[in-house]
C-alpha atoms as a PDB file:
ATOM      1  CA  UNK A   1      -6.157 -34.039-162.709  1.00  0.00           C
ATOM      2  CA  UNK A   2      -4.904 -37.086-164.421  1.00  0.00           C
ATOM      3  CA  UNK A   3      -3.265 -36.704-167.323  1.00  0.00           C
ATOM      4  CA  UNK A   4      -1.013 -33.805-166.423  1.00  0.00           C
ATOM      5  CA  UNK A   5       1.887 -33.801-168.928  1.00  0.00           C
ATOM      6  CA  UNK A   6       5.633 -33.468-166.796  1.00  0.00           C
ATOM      7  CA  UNK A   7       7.432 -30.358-168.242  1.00  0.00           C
ATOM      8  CA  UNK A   8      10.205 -31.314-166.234  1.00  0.00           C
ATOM      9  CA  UNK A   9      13.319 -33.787-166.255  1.00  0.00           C
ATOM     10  CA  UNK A  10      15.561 -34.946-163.894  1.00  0.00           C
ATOM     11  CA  UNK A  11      19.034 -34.514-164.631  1.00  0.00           C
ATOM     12  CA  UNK A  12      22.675 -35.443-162.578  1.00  0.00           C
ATOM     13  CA  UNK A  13      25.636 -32.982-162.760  1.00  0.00           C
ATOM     14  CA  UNK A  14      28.818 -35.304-163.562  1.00  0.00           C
ATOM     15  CA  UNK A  15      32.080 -33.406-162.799  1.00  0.00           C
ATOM     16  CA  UNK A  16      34.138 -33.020-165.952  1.00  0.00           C
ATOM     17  CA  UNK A  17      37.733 -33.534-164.186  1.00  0.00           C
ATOM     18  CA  UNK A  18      36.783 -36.772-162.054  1.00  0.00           C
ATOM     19  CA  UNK A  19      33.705 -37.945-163.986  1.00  0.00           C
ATOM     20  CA  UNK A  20      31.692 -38.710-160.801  1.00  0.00           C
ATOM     21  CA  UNK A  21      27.763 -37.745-160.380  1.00  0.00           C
ATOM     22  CA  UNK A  22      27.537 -35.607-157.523  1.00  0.00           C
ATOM     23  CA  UNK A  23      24.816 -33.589-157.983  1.00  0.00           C
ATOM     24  CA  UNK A  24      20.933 -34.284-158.900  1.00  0.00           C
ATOM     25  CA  UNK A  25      18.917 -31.758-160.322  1.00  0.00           C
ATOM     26  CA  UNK A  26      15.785 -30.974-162.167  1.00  0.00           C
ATOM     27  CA  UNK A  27      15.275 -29.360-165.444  1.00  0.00           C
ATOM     28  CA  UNK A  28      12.588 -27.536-167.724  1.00  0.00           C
ATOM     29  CA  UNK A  29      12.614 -29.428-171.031  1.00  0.00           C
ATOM     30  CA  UNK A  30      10.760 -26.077-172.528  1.00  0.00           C
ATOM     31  CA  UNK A  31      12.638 -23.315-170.897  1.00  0.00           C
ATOM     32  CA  UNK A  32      16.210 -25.050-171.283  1.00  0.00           C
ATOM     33  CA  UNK A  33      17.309 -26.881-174.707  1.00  0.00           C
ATOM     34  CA  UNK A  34      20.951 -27.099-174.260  1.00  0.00           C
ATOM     35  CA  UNK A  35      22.508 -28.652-171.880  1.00  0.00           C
ATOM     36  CA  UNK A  36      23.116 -27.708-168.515  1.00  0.00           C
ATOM     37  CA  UNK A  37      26.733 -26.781-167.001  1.00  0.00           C
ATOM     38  CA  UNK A  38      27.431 -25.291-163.766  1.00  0.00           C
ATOM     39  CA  UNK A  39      30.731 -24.578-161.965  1.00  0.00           C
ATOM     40  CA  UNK A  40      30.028 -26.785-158.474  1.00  0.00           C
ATOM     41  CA  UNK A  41      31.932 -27.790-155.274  1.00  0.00           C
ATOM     42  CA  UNK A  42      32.834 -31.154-156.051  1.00  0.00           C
ATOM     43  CA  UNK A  43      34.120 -33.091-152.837  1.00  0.00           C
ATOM     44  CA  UNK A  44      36.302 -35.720-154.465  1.00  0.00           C
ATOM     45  CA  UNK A  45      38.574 -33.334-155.905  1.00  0.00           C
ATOM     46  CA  UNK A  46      38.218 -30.255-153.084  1.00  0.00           C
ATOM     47  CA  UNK A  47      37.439 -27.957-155.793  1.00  0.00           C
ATOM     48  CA  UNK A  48      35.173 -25.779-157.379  1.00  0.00           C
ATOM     49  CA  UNK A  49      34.913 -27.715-160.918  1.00  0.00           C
ATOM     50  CA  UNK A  50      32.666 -27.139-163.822  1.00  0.00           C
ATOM     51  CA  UNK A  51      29.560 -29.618-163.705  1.00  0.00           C
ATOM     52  CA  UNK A  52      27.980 -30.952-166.818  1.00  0.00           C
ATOM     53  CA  UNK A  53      24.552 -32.629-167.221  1.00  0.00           C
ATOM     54  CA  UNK A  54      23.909 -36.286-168.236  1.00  0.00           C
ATOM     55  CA  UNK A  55      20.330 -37.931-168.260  1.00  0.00           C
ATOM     56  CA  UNK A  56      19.297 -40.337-165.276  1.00  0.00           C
ATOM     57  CA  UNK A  57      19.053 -43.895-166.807  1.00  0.00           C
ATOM     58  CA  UNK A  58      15.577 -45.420-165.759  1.00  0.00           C
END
């Protein structure tokens, strides 16, 4: 069907010690307001870090 409205977004998890984007992700603009933060392996710093979201730049 054309016309189909996209409930979803897609988002990147940027690690909150070292600032890199390592993760991308997809998100339910209805289901979800706030923003999304997730504790996540990330491989620059050998740790389990907390993950936040920022928007993917078009």
């Amino acid at each position: 069907m054309a016309g189909a409205k996209v409930k979803t977004e897609q988002i990147h998890l940027q690690c909150s010690e070292c600032k890199r984007k390592n993760y991308i992700t997809t998100k339910n603009k209805q289901n979800v307001q706030e923003k999304l933060e997730l504790k996540k392996f990330c491989p620059h710093d050998r740790k389990h870090t907390l993950h936040k979201e920022i928007k993917v730049s078009r």
